[in-house]
N, C-alpha and C. Protein backbone atom coordinates (compact mmCIF):
# COMPACT_ATOMS: atom_id res chain seq x y z
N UNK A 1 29.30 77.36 -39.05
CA UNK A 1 28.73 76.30 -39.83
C UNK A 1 29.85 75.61 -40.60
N UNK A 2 29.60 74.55 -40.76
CA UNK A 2 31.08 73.61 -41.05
C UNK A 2 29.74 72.48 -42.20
N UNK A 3 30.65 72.56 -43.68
CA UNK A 3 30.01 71.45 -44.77
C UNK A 3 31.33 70.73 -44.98
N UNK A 4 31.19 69.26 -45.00
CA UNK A 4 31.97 68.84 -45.95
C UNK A 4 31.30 67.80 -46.77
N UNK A 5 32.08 67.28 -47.59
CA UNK A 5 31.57 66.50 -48.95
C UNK A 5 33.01 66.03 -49.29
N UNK A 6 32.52 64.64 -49.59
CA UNK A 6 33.67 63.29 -50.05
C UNK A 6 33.53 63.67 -51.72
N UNK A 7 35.02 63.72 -51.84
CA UNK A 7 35.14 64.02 -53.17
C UNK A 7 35.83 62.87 -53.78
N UNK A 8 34.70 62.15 -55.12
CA UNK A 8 35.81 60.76 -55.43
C UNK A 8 36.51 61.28 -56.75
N UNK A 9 37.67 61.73 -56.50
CA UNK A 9 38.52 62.21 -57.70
C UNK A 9 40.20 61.00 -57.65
N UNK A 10 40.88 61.50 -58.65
CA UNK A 10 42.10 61.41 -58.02
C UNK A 10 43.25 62.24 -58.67
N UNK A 11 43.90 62.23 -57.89
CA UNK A 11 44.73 63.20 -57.62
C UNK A 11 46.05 62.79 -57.97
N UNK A 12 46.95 63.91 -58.74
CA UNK A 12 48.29 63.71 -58.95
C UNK A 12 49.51 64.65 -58.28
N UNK A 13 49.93 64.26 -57.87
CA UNK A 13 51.58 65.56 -57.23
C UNK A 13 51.86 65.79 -58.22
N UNK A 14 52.69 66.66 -58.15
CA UNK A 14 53.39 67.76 -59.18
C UNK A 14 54.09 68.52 -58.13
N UNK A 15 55.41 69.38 -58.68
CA UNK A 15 56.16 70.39 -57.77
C UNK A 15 56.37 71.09 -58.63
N UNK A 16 56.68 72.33 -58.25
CA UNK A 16 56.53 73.62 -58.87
C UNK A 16 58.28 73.90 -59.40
N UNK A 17 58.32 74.58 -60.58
CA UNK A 17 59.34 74.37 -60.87
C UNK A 17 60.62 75.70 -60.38
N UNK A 18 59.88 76.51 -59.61
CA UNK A 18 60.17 77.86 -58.64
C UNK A 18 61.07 77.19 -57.57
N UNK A 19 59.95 76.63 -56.51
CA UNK A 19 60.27 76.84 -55.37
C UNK A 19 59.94 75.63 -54.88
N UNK A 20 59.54 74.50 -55.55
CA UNK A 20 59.80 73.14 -55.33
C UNK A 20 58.74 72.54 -54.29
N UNK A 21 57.79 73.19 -54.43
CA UNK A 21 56.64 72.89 -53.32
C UNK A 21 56.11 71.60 -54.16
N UNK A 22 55.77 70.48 -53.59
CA UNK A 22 54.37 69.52 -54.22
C UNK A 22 53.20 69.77 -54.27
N UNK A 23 52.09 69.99 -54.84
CA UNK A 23 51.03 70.29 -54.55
C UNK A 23 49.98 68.81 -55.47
N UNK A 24 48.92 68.90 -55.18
CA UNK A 24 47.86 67.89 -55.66
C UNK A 24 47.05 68.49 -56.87
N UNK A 25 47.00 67.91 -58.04
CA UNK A 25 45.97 68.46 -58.98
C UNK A 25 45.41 66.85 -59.42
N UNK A 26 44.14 67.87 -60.18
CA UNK A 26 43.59 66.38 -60.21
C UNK A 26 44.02 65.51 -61.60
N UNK A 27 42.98 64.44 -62.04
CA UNK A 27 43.66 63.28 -63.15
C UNK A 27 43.43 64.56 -64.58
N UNK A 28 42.13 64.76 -64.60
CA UNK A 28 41.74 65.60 -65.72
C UNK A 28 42.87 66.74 -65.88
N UNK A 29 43.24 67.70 -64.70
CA UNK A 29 44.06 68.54 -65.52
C UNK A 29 45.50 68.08 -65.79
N UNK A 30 45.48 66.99 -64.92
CA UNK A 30 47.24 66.19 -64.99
C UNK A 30 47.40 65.85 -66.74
N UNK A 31 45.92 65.25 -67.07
CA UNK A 31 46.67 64.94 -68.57
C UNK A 31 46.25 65.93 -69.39
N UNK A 32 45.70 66.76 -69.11
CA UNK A 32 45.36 68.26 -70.50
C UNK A 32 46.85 68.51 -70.26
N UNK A 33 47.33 68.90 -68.95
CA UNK A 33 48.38 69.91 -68.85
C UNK A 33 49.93 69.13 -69.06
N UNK A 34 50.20 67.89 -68.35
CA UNK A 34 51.23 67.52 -68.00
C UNK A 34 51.24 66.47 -69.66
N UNK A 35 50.34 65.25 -69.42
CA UNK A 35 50.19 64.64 -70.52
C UNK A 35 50.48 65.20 -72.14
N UNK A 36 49.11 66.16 -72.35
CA UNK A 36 49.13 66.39 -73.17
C UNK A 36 50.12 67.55 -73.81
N UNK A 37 50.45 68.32 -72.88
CA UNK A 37 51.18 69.46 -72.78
C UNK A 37 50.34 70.63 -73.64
N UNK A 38 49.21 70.92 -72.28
CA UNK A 38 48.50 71.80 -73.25
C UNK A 38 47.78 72.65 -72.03
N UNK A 39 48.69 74.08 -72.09
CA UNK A 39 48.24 75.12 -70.40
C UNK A 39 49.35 75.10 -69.63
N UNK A 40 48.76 75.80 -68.01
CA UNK A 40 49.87 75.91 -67.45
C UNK A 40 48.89 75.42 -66.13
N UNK A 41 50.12 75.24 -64.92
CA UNK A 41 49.21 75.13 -63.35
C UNK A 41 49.70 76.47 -62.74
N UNK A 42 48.79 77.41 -61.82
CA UNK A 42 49.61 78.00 -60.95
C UNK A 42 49.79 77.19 -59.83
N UNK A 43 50.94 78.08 -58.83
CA UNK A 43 51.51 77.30 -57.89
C UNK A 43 50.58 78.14 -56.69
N UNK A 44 50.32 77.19 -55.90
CA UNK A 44 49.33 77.60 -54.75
C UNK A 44 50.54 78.38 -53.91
N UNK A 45 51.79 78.09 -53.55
CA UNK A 45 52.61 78.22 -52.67
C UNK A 45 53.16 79.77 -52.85
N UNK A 46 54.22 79.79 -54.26
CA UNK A 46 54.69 80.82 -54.61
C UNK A 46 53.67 81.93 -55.36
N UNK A 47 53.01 81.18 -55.92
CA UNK A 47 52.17 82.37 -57.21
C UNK A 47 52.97 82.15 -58.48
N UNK A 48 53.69 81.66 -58.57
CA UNK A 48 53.99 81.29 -60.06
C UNK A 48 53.57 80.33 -61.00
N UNK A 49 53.33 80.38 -62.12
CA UNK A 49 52.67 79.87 -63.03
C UNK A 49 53.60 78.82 -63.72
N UNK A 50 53.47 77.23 -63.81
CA UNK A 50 53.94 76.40 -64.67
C UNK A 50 53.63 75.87 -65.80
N UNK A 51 54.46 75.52 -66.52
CA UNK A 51 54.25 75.25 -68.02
C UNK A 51 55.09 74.25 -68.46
N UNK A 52 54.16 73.26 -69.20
CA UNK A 52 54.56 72.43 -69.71
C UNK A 52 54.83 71.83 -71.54
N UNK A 53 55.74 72.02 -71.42
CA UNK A 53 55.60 71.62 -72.85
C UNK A 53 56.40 70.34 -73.37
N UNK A 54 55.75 69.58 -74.99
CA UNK A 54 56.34 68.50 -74.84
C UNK A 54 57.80 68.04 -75.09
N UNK A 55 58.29 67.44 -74.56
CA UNK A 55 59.53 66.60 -74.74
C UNK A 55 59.59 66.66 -75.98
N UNK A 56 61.30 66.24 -76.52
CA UNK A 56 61.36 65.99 -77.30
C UNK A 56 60.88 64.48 -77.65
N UNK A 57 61.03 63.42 -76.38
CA UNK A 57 60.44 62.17 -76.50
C UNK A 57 59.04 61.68 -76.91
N UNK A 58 58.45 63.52 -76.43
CA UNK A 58 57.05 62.79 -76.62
C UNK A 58 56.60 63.27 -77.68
N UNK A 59 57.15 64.09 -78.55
CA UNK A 59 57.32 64.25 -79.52
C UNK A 59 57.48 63.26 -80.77
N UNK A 60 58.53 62.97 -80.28
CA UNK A 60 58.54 61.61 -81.04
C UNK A 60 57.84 60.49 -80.92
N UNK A 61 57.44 59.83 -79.74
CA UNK A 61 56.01 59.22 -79.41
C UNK A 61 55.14 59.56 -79.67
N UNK A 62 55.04 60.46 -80.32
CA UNK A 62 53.23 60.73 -80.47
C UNK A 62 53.48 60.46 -82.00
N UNK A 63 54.50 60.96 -82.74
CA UNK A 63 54.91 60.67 -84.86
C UNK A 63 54.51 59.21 -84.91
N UNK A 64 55.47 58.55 -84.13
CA UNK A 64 55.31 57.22 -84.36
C UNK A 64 54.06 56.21 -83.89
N UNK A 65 53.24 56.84 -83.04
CA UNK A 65 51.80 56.56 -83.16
C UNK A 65 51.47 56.92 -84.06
N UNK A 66 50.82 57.82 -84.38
CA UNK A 66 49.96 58.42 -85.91
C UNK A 66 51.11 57.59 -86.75
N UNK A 67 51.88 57.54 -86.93
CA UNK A 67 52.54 56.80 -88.18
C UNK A 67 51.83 55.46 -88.67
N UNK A 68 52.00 54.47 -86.89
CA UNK A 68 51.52 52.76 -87.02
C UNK A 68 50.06 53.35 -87.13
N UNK A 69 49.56 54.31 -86.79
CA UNK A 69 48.11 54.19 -87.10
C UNK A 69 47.65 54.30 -88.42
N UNK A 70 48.52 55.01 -89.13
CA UNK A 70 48.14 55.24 -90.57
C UNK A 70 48.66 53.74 -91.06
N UNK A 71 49.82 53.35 -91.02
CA UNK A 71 50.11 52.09 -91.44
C UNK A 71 49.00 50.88 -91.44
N UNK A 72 48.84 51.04 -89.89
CA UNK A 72 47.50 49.73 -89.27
C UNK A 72 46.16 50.10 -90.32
N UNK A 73 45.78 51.35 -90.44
CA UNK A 73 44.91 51.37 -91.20
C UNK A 73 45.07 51.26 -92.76
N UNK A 74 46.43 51.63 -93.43
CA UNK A 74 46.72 51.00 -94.59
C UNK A 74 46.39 49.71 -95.09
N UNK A 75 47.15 48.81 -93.99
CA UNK A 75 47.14 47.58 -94.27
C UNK A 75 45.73 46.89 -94.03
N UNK A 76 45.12 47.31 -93.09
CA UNK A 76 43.49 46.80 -93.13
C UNK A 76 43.12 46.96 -94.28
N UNK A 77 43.11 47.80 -95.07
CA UNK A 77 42.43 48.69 -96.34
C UNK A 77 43.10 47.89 -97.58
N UNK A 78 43.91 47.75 -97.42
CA UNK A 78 44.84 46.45 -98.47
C UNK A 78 44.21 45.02 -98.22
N UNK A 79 43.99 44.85 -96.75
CA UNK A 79 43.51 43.15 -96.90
C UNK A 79 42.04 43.30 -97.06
N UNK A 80 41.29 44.17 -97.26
CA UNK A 80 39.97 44.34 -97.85
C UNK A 80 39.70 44.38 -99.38
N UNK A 81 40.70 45.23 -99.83
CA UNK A 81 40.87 45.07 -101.02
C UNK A 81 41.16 43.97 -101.76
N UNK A 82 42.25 43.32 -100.75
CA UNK A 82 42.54 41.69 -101.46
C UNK A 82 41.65 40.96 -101.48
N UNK A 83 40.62 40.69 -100.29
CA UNK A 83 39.88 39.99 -99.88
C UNK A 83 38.69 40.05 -101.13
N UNK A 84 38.57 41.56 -101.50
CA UNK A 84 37.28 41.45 -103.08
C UNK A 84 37.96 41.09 -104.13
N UNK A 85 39.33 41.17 -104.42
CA UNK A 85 40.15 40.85 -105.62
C UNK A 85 39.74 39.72 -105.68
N UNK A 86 39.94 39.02 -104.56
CA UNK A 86 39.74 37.38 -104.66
C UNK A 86 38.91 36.94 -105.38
N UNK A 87 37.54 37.80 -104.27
CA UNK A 87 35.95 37.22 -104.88
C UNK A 87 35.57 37.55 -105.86
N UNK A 88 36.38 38.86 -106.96
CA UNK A 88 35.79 38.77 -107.63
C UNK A 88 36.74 37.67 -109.13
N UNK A 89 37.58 37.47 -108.70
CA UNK A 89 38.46 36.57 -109.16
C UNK A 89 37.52 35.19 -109.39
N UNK A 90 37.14 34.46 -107.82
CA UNK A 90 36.00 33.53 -108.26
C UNK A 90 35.06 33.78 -108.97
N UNK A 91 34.35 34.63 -108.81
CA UNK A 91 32.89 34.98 -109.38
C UNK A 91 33.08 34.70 -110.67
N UNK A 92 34.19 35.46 -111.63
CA UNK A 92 34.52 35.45 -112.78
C UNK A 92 35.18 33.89 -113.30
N UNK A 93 35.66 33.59 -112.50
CA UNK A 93 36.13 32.25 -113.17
C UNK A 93 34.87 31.30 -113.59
N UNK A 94 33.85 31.13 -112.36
CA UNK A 94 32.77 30.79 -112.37
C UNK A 94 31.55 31.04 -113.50
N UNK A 95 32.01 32.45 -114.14
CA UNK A 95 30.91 32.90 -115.07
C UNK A 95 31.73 32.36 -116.51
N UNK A 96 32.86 32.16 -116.39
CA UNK A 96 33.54 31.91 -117.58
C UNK A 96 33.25 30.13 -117.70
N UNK A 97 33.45 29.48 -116.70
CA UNK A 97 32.96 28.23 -116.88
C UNK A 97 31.70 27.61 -116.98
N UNK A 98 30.70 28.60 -116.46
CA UNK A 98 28.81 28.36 -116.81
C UNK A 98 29.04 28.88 -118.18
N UNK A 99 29.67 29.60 -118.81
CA UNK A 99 29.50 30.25 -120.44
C UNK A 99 29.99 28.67 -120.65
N UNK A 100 30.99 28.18 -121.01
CA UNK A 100 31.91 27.11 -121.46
C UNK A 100 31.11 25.91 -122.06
N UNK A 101 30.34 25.56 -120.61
CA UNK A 101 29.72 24.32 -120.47
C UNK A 101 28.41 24.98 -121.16
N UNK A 102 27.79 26.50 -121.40
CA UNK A 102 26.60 26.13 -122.00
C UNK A 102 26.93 26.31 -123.51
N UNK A 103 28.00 26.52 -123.90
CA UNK A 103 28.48 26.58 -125.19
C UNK A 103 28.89 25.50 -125.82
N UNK A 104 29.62 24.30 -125.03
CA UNK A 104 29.91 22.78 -125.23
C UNK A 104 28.53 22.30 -125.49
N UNK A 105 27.34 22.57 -124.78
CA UNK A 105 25.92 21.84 -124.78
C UNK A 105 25.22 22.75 -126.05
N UNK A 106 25.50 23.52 -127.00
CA UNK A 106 25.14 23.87 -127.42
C UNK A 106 23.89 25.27 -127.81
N UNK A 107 24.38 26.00 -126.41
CA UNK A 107 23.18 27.00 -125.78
C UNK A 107 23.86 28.46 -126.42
N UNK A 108 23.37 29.05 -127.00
CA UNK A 108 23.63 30.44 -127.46
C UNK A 108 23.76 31.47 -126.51
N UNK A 109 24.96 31.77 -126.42
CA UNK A 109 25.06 33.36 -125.36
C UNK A 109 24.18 34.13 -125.26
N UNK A 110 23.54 34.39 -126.04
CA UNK A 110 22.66 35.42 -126.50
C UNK A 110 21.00 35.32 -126.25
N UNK A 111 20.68 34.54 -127.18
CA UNK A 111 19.41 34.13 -127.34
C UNK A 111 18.92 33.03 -126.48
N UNK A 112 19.67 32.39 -125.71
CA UNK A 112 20.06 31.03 -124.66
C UNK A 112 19.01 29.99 -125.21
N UNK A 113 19.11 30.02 -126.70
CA UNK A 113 18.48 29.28 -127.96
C UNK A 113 19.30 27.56 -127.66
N UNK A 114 18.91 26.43 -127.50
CA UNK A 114 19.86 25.34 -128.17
C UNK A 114 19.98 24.98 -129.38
N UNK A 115 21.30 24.87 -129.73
CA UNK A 115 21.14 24.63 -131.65
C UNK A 115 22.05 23.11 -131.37
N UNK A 116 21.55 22.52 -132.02
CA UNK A 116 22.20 21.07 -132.12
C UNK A 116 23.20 20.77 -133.19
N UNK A 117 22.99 21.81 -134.10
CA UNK A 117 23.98 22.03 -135.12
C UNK A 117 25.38 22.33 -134.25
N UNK A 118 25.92 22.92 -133.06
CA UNK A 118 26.19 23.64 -132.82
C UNK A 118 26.60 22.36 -131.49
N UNK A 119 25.61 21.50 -131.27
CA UNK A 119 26.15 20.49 -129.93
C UNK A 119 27.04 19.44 -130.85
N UNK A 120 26.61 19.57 -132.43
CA UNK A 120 27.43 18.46 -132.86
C UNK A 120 28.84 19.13 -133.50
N UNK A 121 28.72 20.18 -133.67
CA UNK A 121 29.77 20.81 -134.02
C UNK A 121 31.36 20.56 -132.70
N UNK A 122 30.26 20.71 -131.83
CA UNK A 122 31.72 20.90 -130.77
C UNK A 122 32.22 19.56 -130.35
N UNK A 123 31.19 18.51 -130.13
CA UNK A 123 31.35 17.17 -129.86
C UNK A 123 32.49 16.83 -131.31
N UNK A 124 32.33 17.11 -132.54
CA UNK A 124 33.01 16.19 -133.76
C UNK A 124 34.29 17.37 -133.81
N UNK A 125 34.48 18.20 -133.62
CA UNK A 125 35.42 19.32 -133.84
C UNK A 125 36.15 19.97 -132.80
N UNK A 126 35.72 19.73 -131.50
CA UNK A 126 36.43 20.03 -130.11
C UNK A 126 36.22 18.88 -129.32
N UNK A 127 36.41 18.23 -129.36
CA UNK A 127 36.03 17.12 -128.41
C UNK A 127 36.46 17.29 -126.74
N UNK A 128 38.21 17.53 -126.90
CA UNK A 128 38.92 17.77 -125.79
C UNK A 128 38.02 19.56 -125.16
N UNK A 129 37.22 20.01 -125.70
CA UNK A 129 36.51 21.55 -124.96
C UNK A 129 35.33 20.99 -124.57
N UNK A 130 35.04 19.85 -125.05
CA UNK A 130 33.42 19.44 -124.57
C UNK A 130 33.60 18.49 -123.16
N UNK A 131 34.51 17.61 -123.65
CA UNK A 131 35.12 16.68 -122.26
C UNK A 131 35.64 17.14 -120.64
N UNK A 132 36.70 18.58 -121.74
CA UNK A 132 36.93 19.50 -120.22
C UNK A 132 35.83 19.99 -119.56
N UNK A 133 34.35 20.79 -120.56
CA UNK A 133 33.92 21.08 -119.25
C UNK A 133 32.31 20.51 -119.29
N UNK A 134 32.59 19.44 -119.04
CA UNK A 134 31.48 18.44 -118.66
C UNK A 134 31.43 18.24 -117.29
């Protein structure tokens, strides 16, 4: 009795670091093992077991990822922050100039009472604070 079955994988060479045979493994253990440097392959040919570990290059490629990643995410986190500094920068300018103008018109902070004592006060005694924020 004879089965076969189409297998859609793919496949990477590798040679053994013994006896120099190539053999086929697939994508998944190519990057746990080779990629990531994490395990070993045995060798179908000899029986010996390979191992990979990382470079010093990739070593250093992998610091300087996590580095720009912490950076990239720094700086996002900074232009968010700027971005509310701003608004709340407007907001406040805005609340300082609705106070202004209801204080030129004579409207009490408080009690949001109008005293006219108080519209003629600023008109005869500030003139240039009533003009600005008209």
């Amino acid at each position: 009795m004879t089965y076969t079955e189409l297998i859609n994988q793919t496949f990477h060479t590798v040679s053994c670091y013994s006896c120099g045979v190539p053999f086929g493994i697939t994508a998944d253990i190519y990057r746990r093992v080779v990629t990531d440097a994490v395990g070993s392959i045995y060798c179908p040919a000899c029986g010996k077991t390979s191992m990979w570990r990382e470079s010093d290059d990739q070593k250093k490629i992998k610091a300087l990822e996590a580095k720009l990643k912490w950076e990239m995410e720094n700086t996002e986190r900074a232009r968010m922050m700027r971005d509310e500094a701003q608004k709340s920068v407007i907001n406040l300018k805005g609340q300082v100039t609705k106070a202004k103008r209801r204080a030129a018109h004579g409207v009490c902070p408080c009690c949001k009472r109008t005293f006219k004592q108080l519209v003629q006060h600023m008109k005869h005694k500030h003139p240039d604070f009533v003009d600005e924020n008209t």
